[in-house]
Protein backbone atom coordinates (compact mmCIF):
# COMPACT_ATOMS: atom_id res chain seq x y z
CA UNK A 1 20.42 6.53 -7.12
CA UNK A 2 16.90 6.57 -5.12
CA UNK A 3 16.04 6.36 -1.84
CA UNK A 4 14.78 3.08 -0.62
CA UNK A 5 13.29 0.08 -2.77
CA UNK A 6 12.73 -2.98 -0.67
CA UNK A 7 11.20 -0.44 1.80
CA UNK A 8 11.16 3.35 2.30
CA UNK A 9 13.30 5.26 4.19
CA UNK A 10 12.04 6.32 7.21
CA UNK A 11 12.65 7.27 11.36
CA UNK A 12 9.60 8.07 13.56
CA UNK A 13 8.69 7.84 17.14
CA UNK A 14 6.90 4.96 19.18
CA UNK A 15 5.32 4.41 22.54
CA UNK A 16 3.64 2.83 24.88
CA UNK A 17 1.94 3.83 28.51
CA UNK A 18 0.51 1.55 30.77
CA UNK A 19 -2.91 3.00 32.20
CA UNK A 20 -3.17 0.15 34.34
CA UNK A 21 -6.16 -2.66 34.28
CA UNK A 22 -5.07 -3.69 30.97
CA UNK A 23 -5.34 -0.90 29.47
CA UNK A 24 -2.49 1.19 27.55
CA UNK A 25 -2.07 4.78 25.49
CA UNK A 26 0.31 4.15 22.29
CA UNK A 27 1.38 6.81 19.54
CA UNK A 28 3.22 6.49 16.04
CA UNK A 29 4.68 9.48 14.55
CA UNK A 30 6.70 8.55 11.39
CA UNK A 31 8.68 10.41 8.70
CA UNK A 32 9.49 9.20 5.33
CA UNK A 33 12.35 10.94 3.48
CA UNK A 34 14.80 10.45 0.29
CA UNK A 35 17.96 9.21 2.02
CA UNK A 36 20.12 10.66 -1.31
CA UNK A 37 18.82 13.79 -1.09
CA UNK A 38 17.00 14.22 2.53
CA UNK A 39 14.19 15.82 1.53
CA UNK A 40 10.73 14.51 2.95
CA UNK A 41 8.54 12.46 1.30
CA UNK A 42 4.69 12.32 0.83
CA UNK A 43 3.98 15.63 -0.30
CA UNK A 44 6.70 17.05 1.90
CA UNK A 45 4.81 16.25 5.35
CA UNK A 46 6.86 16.08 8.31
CA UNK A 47 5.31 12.72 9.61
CA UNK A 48 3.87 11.83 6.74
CA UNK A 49 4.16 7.72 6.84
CA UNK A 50 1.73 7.85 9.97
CA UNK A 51 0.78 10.37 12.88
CA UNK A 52 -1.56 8.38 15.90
CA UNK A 53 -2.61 8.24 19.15
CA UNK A 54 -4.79 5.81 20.64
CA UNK A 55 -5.87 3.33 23.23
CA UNK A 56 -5.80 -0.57 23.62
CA UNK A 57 -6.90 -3.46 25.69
CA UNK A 58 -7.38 -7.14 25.21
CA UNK A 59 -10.32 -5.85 22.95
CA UNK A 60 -8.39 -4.47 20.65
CA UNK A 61 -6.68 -0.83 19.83
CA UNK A 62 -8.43 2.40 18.86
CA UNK A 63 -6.61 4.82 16.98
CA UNK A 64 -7.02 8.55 15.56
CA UNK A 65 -4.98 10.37 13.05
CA UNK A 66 -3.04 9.59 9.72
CA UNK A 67 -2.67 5.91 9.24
CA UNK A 68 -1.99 3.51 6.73
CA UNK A 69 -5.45 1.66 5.04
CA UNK A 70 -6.67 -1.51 5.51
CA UNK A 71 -5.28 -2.59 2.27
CA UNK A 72 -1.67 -2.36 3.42
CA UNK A 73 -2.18 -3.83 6.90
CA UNK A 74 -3.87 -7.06 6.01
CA UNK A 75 -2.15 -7.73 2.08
CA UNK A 76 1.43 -6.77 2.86
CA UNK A 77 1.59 -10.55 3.95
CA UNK A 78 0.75 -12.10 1.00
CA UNK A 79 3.23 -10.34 -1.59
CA UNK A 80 6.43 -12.05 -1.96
CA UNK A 81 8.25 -8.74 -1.62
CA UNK A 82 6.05 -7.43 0.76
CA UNK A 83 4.87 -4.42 -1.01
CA UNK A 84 7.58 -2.89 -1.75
CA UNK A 85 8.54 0.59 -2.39
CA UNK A 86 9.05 -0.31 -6.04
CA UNK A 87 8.81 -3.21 -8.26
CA UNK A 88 6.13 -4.79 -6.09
CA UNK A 89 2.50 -4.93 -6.31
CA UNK A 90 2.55 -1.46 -6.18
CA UNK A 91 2.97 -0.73 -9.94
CA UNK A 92 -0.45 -2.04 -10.33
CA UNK A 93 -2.04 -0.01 -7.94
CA UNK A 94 -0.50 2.25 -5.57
CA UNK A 95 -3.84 2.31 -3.31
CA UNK A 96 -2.14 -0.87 -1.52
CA UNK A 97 -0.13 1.28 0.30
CA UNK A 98 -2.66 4.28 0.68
CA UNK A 99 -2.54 6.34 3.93
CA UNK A 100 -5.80 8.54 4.87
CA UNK A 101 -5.68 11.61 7.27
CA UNK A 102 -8.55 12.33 9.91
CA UNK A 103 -8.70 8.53 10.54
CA UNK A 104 -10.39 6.80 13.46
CA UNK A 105 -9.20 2.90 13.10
CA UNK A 106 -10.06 -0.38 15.05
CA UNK A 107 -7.50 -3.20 15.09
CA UNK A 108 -8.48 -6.23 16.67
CA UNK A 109 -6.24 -9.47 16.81
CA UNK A 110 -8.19 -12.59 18.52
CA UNK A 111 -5.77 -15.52 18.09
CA UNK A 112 -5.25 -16.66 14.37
CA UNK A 113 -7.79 -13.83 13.32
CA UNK A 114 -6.59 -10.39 12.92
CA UNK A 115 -9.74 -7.13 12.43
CA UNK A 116 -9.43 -4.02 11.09
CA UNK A 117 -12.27 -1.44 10.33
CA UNK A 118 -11.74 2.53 9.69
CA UNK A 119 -12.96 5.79 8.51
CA UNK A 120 -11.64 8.97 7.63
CA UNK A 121 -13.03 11.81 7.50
CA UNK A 122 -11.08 13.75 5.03
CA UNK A 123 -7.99 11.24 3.78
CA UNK A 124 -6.07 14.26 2.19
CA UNK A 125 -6.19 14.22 -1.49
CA UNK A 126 -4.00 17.05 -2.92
CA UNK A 127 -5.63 19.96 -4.08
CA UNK A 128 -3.54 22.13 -6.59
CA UNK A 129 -4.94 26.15 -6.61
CA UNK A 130 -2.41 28.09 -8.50
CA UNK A 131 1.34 27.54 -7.18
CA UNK A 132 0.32 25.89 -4.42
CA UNK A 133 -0.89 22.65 -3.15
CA UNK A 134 -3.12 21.93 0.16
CA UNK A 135 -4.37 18.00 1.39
CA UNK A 136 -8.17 17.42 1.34
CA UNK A 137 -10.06 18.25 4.87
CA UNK A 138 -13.35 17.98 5.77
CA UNK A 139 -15.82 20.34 4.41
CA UNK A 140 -18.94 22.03 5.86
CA UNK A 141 -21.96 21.27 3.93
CA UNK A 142 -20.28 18.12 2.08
CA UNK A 143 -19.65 15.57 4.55
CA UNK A 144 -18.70 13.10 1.93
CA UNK A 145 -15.98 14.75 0.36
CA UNK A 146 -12.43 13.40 -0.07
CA UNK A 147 -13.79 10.79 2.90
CA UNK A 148 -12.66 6.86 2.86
CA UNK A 149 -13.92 3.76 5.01
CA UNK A 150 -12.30 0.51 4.85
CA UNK A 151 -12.02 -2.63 6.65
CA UNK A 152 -11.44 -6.59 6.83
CA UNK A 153 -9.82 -9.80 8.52
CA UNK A 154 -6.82 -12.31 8.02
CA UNK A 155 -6.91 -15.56 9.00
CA UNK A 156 -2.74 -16.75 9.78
CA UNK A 157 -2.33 -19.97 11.70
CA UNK A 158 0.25 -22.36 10.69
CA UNK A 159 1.21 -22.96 7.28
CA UNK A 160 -2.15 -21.35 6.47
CA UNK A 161 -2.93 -16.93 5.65
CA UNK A 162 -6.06 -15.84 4.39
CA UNK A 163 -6.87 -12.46 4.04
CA UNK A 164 -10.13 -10.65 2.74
CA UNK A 165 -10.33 -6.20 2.41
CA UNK A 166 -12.69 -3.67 1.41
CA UNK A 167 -11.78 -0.16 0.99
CA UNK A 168 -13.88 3.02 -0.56
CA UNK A 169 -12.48 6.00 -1.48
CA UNK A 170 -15.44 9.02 -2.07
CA UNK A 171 -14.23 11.91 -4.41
CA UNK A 172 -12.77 15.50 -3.51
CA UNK A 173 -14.71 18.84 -3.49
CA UNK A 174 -11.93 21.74 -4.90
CA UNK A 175 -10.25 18.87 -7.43
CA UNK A 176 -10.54 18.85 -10.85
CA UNK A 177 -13.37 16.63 -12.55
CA UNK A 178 -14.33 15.29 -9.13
CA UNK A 179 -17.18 15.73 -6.80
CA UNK A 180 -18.35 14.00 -3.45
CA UNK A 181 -20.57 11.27 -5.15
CA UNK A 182 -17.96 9.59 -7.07
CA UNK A 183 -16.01 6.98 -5.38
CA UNK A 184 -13.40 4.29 -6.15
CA UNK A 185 -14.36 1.12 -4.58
CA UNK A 186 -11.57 -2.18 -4.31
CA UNK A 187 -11.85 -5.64 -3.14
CA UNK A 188 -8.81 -7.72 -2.50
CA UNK A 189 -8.60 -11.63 -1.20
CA UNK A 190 -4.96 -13.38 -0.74
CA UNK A 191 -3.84 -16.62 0.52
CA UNK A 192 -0.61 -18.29 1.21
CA UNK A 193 0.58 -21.52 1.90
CA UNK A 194 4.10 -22.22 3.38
CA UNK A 195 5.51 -25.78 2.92
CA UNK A 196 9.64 -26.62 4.40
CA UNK A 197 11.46 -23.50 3.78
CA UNK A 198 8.83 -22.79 0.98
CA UNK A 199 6.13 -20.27 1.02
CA UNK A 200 3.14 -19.81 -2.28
CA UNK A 201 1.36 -16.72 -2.31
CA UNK A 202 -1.45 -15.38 -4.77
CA UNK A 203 -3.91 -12.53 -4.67
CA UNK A 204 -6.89 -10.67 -6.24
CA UNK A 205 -7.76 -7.38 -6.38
CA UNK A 206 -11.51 -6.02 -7.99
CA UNK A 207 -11.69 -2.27 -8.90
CA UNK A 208 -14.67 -0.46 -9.90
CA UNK A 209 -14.56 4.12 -10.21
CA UNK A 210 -15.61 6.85 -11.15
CA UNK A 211 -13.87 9.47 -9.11
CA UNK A 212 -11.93 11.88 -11.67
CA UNK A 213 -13.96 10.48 -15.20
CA UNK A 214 -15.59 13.08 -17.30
CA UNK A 215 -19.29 13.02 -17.04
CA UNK A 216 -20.77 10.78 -18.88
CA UNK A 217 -17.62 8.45 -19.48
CA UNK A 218 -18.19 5.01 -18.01
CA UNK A 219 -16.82 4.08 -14.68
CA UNK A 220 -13.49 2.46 -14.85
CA UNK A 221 -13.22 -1.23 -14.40
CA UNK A 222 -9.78 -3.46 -13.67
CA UNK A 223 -8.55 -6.48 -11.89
CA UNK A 224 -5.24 -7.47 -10.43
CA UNK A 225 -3.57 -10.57 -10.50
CA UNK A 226 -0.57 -11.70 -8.71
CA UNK A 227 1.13 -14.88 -7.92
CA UNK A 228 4.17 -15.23 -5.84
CA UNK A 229 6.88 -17.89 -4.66
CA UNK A 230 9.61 -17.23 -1.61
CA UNK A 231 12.14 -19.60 -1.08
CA UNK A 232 14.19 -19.13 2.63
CA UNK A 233 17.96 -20.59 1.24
CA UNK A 234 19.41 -20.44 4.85
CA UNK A 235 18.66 -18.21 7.68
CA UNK A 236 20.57 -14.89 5.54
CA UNK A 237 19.00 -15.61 1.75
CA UNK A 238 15.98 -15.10 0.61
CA UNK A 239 15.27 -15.63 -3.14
CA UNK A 240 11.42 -14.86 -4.53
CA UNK A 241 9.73 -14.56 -7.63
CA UNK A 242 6.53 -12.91 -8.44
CA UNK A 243 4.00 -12.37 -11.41
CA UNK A 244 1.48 -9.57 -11.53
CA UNK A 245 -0.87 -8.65 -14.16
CA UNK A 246 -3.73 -6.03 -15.19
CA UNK A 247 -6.72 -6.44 -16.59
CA UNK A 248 -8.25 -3.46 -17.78
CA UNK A 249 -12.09 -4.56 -18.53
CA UNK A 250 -12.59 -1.03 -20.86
CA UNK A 251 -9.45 -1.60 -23.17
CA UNK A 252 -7.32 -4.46 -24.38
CA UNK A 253 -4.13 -2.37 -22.46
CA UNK A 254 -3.68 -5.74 -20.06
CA UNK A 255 0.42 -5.20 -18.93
CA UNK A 256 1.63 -7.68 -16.62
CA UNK A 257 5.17 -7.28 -14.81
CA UNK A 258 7.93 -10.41 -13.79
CA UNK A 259 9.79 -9.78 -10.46
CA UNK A 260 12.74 -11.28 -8.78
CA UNK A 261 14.53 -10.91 -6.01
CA UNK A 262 17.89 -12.14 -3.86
CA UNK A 263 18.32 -10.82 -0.30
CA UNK A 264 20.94 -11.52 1.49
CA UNK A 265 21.35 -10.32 5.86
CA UNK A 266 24.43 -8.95 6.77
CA UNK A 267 23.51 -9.38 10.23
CA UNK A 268 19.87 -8.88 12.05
CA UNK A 269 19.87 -5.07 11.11
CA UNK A 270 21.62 -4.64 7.51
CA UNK A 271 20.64 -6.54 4.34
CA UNK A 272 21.87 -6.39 0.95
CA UNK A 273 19.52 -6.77 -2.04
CA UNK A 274 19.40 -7.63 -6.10
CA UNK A 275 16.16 -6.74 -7.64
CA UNK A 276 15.26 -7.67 -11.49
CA UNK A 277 12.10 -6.62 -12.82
CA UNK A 278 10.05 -6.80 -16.15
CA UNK A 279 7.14 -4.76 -17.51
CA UNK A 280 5.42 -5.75 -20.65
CA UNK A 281 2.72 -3.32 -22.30
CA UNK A 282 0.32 -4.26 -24.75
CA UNK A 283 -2.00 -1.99 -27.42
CA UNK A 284 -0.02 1.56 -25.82
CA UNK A 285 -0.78 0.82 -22.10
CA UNK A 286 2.25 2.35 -20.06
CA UNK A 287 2.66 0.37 -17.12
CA UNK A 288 6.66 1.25 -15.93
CA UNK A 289 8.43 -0.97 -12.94
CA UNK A 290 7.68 2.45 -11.10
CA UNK A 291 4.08 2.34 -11.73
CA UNK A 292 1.56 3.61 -14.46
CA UNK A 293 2.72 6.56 -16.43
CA UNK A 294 5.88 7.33 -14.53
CA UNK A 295 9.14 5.82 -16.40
CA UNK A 296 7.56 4.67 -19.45
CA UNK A 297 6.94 5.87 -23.11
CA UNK A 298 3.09 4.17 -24.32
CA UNK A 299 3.62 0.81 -25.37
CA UNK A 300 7.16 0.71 -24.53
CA UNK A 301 8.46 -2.10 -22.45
CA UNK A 302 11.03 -1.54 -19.42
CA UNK A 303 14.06 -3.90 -18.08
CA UNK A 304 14.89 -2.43 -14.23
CA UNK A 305 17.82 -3.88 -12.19
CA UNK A 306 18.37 -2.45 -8.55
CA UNK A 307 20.86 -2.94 -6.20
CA UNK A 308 20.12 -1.74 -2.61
CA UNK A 309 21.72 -1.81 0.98
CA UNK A 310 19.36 -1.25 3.84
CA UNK A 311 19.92 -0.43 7.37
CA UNK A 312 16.90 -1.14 10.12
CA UNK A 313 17.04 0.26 13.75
């Protein structure tokens, strides 16, 4: 038993204050916990999903604190399971769901055409020292360290989504074989195209790093593929079906993954779900249904079924 799969668990807090003249304050605060167990999730933060405040206007909305990257706003669209919490998109790279502390954020949406830009000053990478374990924060002297900037647009109108990111990650002083001039840089474009009750989706993601490689080493290099299909049954199912696959442009280790889905709504609030997923590894890479590295013996493949009931309010 695990908590969540089609999405985490979470409960938060969210509001809105009219300033008047068009203008309004809005905050987020947002925990994510293991609904078997009840303990909190992402590094055992209280809010740890997001934590803003801001401002917005017909301009758009300006907001500071821990929020989620421009990866996960403007691709979450264009996955046929939406990114979920596992078996998803996710396995390939867990960056497409990255949240950064110290984050100052513009979101912009103009008709068909939604903006987002950021920058954090310190995104919070943990730093182990001993027993214990801190988050990254900005450091005197080092204004680079552990920082990330980000940003891109979607184009939805119609049958029609196109979406184009760019996020940079820059390394973290205090962290084992890392330093402030290494960074981890990603590209990502998507489309979709829905047709009847019938919706194609496909993606790209470009990856080029050097944050935590020995000195010396060459930078790593991958790309992600992904193509997805979601079929609407009747207004309660949803079946989908998605491919991903890795490209690792330093080894032959190129795993891809098979994933499909039924969901079925109980009502507008409570769904059921049936998850089957495939990983297949090649040359000892270890890509698991969970991710790399994290159910999976090198070279091994892994067969996943889940089962989940989820409750939204």
């Amino acid at each position: 038993m695990s908590a969540g799969n089609l999405s985490g668990s979470r409960w938060g807090l969210r509001g809105v204050e009219d300033l008047g003249s068009g203008t309004k304050a809005v905050y987020v605060l947002e925990s994510g916990f293991d609904l078997d167990s009840g303990v909190s999730t992402l590094g055992s933060r209280l809010f740890g999903r997001q934590a803003f405040v801001g401002l917005e206007n017909t301009l758009g909305r300006i907001t500071l604190g821990r929020q989620q990257n421009a990866l996960f706003d403007l691709m979450i669209n264009y996955d046929a399971v939406g990114m979920a919490a596992r078996y998803s998109a996710l396995m390939m790279d867990p960056s497409f769901a990255a949240r950064y502390d110290n984050t100052v954020k513009y979101t912009g949406v103009f008709g068909p055409v939604t903006a987002v830009a950021l920058y954090s000053f310190a995104r919070g990478t943990a730093v182990a020292s001993g027993t214990t374990t801190t988050f990254g924060t900005e450091t005197p002297g080092d204004v680079k360290s552990d920082t990330a900037f980000g940003g891109g647009l979607e184009y939805s109108a119609g049958p029609v989504g196109v979406s184009l990111v760019y996020d940079q990650q820059q390394g973290t002083r205090g962290v084992a074989a890392q330093n402030s001039g290494q960074r981890n840089r990603r590209i990502a474009a998507a489309t979709s195209f829905a047709f009847g009750d019938s919706t194609v989706l496909a993606g790209y993601r470009w990856f080029n790093g050097d944050i935590g490689v020995t000195a010396g080493a060459p930078a790593q290099r991958n790309d992600v593929y992904w193509l997805g299909y979601r079929y609407q049954v009747n207004p309660a199912l949803r079946l989908t079906a998605s491919g991903y696959y890795f490209n690792d442009k330093r080894s032959n280790q190129d795993p891809w993954s098979l994933v499909a889905s039924a969901t079925y709504a109980l009502s507008k609030r409570t769904d059921v779900a049936l998850i089957f997923g495939y990983a297949r590894n090649r040359n000892n890479s270890n890509l698991g249904l969970n991710g790399f590295g994290s159910t999976i013996t090198l070279g091994e493949n892994q067969t996943g079924v889940v089962a989940s009931l989820r409750h939204k309010f």
